[in-house]
C-alpha atoms as a PDB file:
ATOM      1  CA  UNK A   1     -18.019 -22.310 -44.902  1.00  0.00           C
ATOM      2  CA  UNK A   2     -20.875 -20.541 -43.237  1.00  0.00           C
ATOM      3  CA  UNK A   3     -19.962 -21.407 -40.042  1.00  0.00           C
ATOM      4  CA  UNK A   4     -16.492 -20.618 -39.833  1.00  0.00           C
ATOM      5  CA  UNK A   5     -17.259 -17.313 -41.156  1.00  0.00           C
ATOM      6  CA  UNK A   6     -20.097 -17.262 -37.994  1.00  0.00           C
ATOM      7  CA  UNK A   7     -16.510 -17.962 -35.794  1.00  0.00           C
ATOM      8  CA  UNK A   8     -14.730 -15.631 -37.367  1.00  0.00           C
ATOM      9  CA  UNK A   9     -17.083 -12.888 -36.577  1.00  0.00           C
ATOM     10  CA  UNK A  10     -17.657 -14.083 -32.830  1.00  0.00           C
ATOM     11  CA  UNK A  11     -13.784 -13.976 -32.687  1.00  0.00           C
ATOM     12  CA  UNK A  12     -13.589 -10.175 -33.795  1.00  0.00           C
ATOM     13  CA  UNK A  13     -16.806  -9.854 -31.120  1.00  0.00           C
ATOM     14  CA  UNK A  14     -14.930 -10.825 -28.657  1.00  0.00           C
ATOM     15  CA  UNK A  15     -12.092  -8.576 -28.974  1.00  0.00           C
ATOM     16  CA  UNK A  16     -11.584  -6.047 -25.818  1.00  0.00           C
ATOM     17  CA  UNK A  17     -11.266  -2.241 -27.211  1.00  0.00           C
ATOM     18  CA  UNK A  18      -8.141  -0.208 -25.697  1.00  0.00           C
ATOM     19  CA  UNK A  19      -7.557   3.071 -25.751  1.00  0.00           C
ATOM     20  CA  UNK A  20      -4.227   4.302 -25.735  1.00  0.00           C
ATOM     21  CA  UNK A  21      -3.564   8.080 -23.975  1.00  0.00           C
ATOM     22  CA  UNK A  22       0.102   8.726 -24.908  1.00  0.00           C
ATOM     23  CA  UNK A  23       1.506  12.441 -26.748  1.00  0.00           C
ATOM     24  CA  UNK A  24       4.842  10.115 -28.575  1.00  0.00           C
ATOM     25  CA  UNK A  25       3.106   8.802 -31.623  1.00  0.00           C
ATOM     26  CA  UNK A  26       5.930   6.795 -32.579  1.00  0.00           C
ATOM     27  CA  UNK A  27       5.113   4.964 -28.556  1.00  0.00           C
ATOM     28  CA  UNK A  28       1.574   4.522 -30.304  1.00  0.00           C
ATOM     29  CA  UNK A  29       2.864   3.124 -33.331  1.00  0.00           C
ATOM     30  CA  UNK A  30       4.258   0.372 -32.011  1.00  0.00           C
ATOM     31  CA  UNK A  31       1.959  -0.392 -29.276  1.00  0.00           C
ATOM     32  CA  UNK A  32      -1.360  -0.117 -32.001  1.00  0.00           C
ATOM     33  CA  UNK A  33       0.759  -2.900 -34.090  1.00  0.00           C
ATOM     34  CA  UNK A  34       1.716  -5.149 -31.065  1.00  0.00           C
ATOM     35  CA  UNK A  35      -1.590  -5.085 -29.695  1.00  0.00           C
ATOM     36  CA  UNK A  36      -3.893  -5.222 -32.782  1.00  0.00           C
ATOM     37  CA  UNK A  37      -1.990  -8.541 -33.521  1.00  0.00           C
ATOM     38  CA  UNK A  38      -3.422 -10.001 -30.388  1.00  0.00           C
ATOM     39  CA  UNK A  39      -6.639 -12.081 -31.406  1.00  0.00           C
ATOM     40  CA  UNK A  40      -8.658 -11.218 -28.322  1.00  0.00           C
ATOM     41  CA  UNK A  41      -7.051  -7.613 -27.991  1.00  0.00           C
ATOM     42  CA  UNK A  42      -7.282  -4.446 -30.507  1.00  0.00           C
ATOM     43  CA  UNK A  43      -6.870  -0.941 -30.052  1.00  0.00           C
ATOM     44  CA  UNK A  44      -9.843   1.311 -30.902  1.00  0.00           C
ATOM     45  CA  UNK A  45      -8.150   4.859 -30.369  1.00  0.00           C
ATOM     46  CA  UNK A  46      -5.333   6.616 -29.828  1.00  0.00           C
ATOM     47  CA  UNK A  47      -5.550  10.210 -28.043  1.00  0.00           C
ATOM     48  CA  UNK A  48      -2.587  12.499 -26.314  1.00  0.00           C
ATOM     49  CA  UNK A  49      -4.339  14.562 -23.626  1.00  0.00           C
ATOM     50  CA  UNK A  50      -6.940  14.140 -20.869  1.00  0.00           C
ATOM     51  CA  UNK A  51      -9.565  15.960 -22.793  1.00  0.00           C
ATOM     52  CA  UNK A  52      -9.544  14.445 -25.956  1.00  0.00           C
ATOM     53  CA  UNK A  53      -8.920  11.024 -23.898  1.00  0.00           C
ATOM     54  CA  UNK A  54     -12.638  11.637 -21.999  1.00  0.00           C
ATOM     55  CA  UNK A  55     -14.382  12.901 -25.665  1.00  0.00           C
ATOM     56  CA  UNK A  56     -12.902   8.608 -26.592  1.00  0.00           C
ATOM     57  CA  UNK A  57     -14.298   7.393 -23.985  1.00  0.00           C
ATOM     58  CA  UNK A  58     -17.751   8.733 -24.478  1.00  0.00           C
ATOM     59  CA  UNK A  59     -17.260   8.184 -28.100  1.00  0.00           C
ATOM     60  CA  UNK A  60     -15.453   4.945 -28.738  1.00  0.00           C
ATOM     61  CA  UNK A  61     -16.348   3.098 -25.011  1.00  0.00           C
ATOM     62  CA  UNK A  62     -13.212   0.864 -24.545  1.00  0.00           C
ATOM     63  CA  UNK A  63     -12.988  -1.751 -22.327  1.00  0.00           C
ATOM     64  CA  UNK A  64      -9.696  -0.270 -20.732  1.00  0.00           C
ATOM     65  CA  UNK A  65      -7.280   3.091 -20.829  1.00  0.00           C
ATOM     66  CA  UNK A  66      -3.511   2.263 -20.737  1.00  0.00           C
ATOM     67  CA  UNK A  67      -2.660   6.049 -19.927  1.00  0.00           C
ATOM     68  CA  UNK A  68       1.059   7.555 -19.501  1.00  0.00           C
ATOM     69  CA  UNK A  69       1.771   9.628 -16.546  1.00  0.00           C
ATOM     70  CA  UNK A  70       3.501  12.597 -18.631  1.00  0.00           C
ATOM     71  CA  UNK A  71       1.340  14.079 -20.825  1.00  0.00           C
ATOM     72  CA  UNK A  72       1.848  17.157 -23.223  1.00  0.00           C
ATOM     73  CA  UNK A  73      -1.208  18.851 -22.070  1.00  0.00           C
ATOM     74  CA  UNK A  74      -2.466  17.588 -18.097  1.00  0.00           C
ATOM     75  CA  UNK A  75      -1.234  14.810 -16.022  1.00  0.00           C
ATOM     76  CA  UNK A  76      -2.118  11.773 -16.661  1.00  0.00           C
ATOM     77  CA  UNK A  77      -2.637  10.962 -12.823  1.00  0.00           C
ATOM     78  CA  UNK A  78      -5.331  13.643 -13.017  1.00  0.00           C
ATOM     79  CA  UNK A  79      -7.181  11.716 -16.185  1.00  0.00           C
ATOM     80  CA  UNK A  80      -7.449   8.715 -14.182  1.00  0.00           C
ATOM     81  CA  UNK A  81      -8.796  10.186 -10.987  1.00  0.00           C
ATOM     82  CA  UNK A  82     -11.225  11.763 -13.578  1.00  0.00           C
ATOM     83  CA  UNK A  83     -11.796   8.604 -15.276  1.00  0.00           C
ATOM     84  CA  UNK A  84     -12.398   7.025 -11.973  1.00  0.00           C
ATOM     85  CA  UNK A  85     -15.439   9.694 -11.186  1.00  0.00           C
ATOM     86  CA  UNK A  86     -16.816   9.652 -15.005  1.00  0.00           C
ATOM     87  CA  UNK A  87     -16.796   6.365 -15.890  1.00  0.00           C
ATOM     88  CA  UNK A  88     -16.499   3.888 -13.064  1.00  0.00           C
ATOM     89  CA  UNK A  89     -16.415   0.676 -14.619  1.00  0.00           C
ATOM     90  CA  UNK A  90     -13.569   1.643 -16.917  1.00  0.00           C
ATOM     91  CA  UNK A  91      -9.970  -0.041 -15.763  1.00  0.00           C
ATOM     92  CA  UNK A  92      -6.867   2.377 -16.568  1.00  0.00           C
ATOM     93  CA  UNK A  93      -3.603   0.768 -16.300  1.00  0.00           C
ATOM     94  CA  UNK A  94      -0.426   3.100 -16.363  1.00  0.00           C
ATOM     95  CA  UNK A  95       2.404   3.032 -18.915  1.00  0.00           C
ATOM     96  CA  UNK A  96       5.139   5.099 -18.015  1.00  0.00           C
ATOM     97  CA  UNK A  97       8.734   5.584 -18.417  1.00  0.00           C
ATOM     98  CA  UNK A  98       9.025   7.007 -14.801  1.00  0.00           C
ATOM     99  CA  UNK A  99      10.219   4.591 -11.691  1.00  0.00           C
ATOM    100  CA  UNK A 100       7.606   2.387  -9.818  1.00  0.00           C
ATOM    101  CA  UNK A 101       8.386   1.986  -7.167  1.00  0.00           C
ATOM    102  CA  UNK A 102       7.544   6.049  -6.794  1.00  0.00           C
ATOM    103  CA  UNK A 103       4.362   6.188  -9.334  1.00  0.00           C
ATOM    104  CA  UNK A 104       2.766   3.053  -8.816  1.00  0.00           C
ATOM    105  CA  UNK A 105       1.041   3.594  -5.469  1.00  0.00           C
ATOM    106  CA  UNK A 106       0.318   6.774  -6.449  1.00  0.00           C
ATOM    107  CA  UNK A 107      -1.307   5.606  -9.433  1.00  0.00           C
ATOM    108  CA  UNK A 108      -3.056   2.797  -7.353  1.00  0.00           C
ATOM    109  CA  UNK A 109      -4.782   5.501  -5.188  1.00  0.00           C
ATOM    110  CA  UNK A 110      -5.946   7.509  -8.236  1.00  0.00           C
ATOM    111  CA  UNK A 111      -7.708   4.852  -9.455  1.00  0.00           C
ATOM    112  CA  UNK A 112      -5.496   3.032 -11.494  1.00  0.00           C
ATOM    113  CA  UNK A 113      -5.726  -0.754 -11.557  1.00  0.00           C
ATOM    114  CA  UNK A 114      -1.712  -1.263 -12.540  1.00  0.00           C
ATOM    115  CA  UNK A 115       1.570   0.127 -13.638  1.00  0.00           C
ATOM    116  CA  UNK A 116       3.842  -0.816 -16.175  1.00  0.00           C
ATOM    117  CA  UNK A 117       7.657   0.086 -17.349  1.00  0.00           C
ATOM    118  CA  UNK A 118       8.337   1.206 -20.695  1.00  0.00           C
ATOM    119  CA  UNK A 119      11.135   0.278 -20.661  1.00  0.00           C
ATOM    120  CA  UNK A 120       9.557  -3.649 -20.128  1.00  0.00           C
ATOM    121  CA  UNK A 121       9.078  -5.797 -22.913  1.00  0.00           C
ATOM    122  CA  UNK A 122       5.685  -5.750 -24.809  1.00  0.00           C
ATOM    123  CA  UNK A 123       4.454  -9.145 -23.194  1.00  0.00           C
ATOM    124  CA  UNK A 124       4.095  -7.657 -19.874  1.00  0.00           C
ATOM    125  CA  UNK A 125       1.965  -4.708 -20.607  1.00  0.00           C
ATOM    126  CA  UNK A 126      -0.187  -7.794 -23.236  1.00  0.00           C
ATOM    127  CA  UNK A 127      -0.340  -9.710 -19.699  1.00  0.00           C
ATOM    128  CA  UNK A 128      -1.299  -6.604 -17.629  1.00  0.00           C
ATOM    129  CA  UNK A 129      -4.010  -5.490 -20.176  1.00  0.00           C
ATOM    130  CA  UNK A 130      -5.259  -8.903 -19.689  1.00  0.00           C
ATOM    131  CA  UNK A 131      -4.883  -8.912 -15.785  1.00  0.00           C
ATOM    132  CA  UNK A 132      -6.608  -5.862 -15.490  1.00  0.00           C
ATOM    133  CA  UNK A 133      -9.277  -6.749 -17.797  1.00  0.00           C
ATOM    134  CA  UNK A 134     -10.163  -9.598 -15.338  1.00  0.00           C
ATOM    135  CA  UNK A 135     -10.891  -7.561 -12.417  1.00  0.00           C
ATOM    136  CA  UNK A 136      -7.509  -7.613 -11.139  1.00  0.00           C
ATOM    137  CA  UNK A 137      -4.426  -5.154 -10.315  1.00  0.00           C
ATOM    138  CA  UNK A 138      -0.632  -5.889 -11.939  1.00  0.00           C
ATOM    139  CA  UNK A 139       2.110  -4.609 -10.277  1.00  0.00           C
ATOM    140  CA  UNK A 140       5.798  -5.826 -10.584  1.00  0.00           C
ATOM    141  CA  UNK A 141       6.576  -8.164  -7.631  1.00  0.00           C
ATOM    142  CA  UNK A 142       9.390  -5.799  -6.625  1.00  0.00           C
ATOM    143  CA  UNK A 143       6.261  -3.039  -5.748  1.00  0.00           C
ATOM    144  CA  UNK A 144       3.889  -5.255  -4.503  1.00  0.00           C
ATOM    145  CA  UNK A 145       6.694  -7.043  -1.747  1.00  0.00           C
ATOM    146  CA  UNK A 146       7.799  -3.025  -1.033  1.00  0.00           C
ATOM    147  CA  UNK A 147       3.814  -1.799  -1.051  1.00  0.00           C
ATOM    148  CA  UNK A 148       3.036  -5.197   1.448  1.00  0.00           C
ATOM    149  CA  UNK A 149       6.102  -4.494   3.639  1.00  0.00           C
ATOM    150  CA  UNK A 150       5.892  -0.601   4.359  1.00  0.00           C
ATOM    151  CA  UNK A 151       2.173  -1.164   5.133  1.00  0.00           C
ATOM    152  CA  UNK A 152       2.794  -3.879   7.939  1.00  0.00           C
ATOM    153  CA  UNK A 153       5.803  -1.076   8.564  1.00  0.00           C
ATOM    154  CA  UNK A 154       8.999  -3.318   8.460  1.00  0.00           C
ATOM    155  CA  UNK A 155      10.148  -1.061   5.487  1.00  0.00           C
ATOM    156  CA  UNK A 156      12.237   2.363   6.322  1.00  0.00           C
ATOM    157  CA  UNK A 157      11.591   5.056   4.021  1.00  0.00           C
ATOM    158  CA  UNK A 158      14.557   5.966   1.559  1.00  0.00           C
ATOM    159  CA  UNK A 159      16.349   8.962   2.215  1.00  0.00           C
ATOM    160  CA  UNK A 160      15.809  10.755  -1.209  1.00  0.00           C
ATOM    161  CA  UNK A 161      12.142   8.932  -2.252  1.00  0.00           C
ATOM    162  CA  UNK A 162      10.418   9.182   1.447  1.00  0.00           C
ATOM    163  CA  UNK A 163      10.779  12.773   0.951  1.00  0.00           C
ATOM    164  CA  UNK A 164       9.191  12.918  -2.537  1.00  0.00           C
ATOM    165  CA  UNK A 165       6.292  10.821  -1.230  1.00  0.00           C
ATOM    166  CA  UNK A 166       5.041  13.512   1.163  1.00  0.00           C
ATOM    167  CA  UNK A 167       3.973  15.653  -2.018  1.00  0.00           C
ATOM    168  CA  UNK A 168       0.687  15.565  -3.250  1.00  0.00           C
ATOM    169  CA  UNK A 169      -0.156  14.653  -6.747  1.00  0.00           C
ATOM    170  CA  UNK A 170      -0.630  17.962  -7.735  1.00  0.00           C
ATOM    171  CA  UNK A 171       2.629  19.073  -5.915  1.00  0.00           C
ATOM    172  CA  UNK A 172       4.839  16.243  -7.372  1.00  0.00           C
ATOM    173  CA  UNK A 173       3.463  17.495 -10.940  1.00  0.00           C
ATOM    174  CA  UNK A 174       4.744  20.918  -9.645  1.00  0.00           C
ATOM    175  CA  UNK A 175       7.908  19.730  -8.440  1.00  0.00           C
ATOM    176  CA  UNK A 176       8.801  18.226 -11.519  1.00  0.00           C
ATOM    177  CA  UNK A 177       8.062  21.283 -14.004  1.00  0.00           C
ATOM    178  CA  UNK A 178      10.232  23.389 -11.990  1.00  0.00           C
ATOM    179  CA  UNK A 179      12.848  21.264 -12.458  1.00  0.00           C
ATOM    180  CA  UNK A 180      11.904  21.057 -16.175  1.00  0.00           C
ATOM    181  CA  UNK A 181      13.034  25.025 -15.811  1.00  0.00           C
ATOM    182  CA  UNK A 182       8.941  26.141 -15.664  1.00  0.00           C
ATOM    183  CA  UNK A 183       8.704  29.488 -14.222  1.00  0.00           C
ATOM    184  CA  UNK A 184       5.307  29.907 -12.051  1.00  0.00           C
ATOM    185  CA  UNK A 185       3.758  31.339 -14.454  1.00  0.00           C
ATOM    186  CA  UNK A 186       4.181  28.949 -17.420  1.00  0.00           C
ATOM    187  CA  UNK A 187       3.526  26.250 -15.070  1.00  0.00           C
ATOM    188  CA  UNK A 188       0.085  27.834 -14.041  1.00  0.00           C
ATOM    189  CA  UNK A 189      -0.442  28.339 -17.954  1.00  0.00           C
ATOM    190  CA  UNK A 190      -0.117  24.273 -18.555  1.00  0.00           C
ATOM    191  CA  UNK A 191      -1.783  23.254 -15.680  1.00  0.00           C
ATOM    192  CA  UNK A 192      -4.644  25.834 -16.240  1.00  0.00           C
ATOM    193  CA  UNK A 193      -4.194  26.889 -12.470  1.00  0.00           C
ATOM    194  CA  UNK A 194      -3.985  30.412 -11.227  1.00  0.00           C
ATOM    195  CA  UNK A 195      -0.489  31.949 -10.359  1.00  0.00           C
ATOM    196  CA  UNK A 196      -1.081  32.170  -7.044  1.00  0.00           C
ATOM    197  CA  UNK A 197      -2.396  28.293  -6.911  1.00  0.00           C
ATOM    198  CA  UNK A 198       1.070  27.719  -7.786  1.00  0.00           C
ATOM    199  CA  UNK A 199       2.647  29.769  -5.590  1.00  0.00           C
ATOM    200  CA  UNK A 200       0.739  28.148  -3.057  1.00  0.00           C
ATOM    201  CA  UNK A 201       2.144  24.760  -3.754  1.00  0.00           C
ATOM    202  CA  UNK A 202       5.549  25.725  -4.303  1.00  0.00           C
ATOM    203  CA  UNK A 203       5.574  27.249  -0.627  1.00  0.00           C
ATOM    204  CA  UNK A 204       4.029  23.818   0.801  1.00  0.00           C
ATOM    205  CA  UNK A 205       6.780  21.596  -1.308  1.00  0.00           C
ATOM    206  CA  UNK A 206       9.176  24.407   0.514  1.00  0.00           C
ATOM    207  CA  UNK A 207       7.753  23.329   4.046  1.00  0.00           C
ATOM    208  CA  UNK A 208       7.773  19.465   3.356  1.00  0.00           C
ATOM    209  CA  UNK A 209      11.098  19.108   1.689  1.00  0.00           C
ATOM    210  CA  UNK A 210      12.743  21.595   4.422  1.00  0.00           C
ATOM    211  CA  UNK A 211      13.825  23.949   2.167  1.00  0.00           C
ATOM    212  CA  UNK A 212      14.227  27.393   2.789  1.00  0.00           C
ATOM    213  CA  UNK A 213      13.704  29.386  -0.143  1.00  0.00           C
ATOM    214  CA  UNK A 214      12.908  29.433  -4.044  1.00  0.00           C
ATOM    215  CA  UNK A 215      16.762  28.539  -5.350  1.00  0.00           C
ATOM    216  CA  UNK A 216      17.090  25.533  -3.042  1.00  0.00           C
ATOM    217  CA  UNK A 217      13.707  24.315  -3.872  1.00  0.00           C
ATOM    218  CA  UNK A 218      15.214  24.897  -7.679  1.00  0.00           C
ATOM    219  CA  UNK A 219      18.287  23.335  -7.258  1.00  0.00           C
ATOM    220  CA  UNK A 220      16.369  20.069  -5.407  1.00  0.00           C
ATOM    221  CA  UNK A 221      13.618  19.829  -8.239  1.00  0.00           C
ATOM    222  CA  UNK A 222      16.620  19.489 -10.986  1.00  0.00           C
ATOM    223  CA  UNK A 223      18.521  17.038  -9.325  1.00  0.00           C
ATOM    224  CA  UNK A 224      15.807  15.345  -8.356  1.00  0.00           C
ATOM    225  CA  UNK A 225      15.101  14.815 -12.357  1.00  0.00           C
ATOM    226  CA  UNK A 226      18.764  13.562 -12.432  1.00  0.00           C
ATOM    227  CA  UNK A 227      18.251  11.194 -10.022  1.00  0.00           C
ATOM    228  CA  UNK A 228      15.134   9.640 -10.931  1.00  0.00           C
ATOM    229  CA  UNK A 229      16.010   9.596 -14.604  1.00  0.00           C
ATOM    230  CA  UNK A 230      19.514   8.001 -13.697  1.00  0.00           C
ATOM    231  CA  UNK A 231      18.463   5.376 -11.124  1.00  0.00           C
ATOM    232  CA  UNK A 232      18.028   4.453  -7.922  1.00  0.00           C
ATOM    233  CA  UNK A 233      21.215   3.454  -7.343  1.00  0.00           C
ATOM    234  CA  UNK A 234      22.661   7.343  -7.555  1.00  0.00           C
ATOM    235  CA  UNK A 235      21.309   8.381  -3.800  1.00  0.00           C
ATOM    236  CA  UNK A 236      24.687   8.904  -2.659  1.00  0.00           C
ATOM    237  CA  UNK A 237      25.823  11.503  -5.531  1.00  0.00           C
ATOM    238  CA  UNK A 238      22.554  13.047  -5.640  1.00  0.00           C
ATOM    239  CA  UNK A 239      23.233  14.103  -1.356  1.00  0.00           C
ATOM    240  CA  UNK A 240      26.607  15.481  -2.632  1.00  0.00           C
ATOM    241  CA  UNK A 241      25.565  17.226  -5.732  1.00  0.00           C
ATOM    242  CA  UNK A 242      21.847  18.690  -4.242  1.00  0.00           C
ATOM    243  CA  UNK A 243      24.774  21.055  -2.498  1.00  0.00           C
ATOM    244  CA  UNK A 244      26.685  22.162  -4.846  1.00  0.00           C
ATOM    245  CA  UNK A 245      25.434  25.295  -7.287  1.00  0.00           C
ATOM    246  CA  UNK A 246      23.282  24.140 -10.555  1.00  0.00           C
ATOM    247  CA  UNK A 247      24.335  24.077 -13.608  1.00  0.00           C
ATOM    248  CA  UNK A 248      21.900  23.862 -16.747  1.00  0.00           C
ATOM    249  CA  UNK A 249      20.315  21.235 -17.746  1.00  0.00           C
ATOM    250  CA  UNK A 250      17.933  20.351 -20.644  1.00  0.00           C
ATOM    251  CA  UNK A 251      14.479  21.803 -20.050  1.00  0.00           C
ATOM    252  CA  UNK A 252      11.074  21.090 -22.065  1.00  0.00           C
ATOM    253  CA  UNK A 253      10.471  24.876 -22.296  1.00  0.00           C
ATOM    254  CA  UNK A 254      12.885  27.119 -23.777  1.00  0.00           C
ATOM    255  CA  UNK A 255      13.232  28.761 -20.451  1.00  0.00           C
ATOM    256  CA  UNK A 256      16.428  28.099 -18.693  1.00  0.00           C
ATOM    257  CA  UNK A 257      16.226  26.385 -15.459  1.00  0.00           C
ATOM    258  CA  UNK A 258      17.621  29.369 -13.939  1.00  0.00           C
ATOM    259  CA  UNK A 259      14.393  30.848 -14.314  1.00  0.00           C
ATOM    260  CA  UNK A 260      12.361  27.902 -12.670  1.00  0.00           C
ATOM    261  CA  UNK A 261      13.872  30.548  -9.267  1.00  0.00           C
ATOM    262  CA  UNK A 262      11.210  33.073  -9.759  1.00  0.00           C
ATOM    263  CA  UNK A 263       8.559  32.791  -7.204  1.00  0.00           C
END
């Protein structure tokens, strides 16, 4: 008897501690269950933000992150970058709703040691977790045969993502509020910028998109949501629609998209 209950205590030793950075508790919910029924896996917080995610880390020292791009306060490409300079040794994998094949290098040269799908089954992100946790990266084999290819440069750039790939981190989380319907100001408020940071940025995603002024950098951003929300497979309607004038859309601030057009 005393020696199985020595077993049983090695096994909950030998569990690996993740902490889960994700603002959609009901996301959490299910993940916390799924993983906690893993015998060598168990999840030892659950936070929604960058900040709170770096007082866990100090606090609660888990053996990996699994952190979601979109986050309701910060970006969770800038909590792994920080995560990267804070605590080294710490693996963050990426669990994200948004498309791969876009994110996942970009998560890669954060600091992140893989990317996963939400909308892929539990068993992958269990197998990623694990990958990661033994030194190694997990991509899908789709991304790692397109990240292999375009580096030995037998890949051409898509039309509509090749142009989204010249934006910076920060500029791509920039790009993406204003199509949310963010005005500059709001979106200095939630990224705790200056105004006139963001203006900066906005005129830069201007210059590298080729567009000329405020409404057609707009009008790209929100059909640029479309598209990436919708597919890949919608370049062709995205080339005929970027043309035609905008009509609402829903926006995560009350603010009409409309108003994402002040500078």
């Amino acid at each position: 008897m005393k020696s199985e209950r020595v077993k049983q205590q090695n096994v909950v030793q030998a569990r690996q501690r993740v902490l889960l950075v994700d603002d959609h508790p009901v996301v959490c919910d299910g993940l916390t269950q799924r993983i906690n029924a893993e015998p060598d896996l168990e999840v030892c917080g659950r936070v929604g933000d960058g900040h709170s995610a770096l007082d866990a880390i100090e606090k609660l020292q888990p053996h990996i992150a699994v952190v979601d791009i979109t986050l309701g306060a910060g970006s969770g490409i800038e909590l792994i970058k920080d995560i990267k300079v804070r605590h080294p040794h710490l693996p963050s994998l990426v669990l994200s709703m948004h498309e791969e094949e876009l994110y996942a290098e970009r998560s890669l040269h954060a600091g992140a040691r893989g990317y996963v799908m939400k909308q892929q089954e539990t068993a992958i992100l269990l197998r990623a977790i694990r990958q990661v946790l033994c030194g190694e990266i997990y991509l899908s084999e789709k991304v790692k045969d397109s990240i292999v290819r375009r580096l030995g440069g037998m890949l051409p750039d898509g039309q509509i993502v090749s142009l989204i790939k010249q934006l910076s981190d920060r500029e791509l989380e920039i790009f993406q509020l204003i199509g949310d319907g963010f005005a500059t100001h709001q979106i200095a408020e939630r990224l705790h910028i200056s105004i006139k940071t963001v203006a900066s940025h906005r005129e830069n995603i201007k210059r590298k998109l080729n567009l000329r002024d405020g409404e057609q950098l707009a009008r790209f951003a929100i059909h640029w949501l479309r598209y990436r929300d919708a597919g890949p497979n919608t370049t062709a309607s995205f080339a005929v629609q970027s043309s035609q004038p905008r009509a609402a859309i829903p926006a995560k601030s009350t603010l009409r998209p409309e108003a994402a057009l002040a500078a």
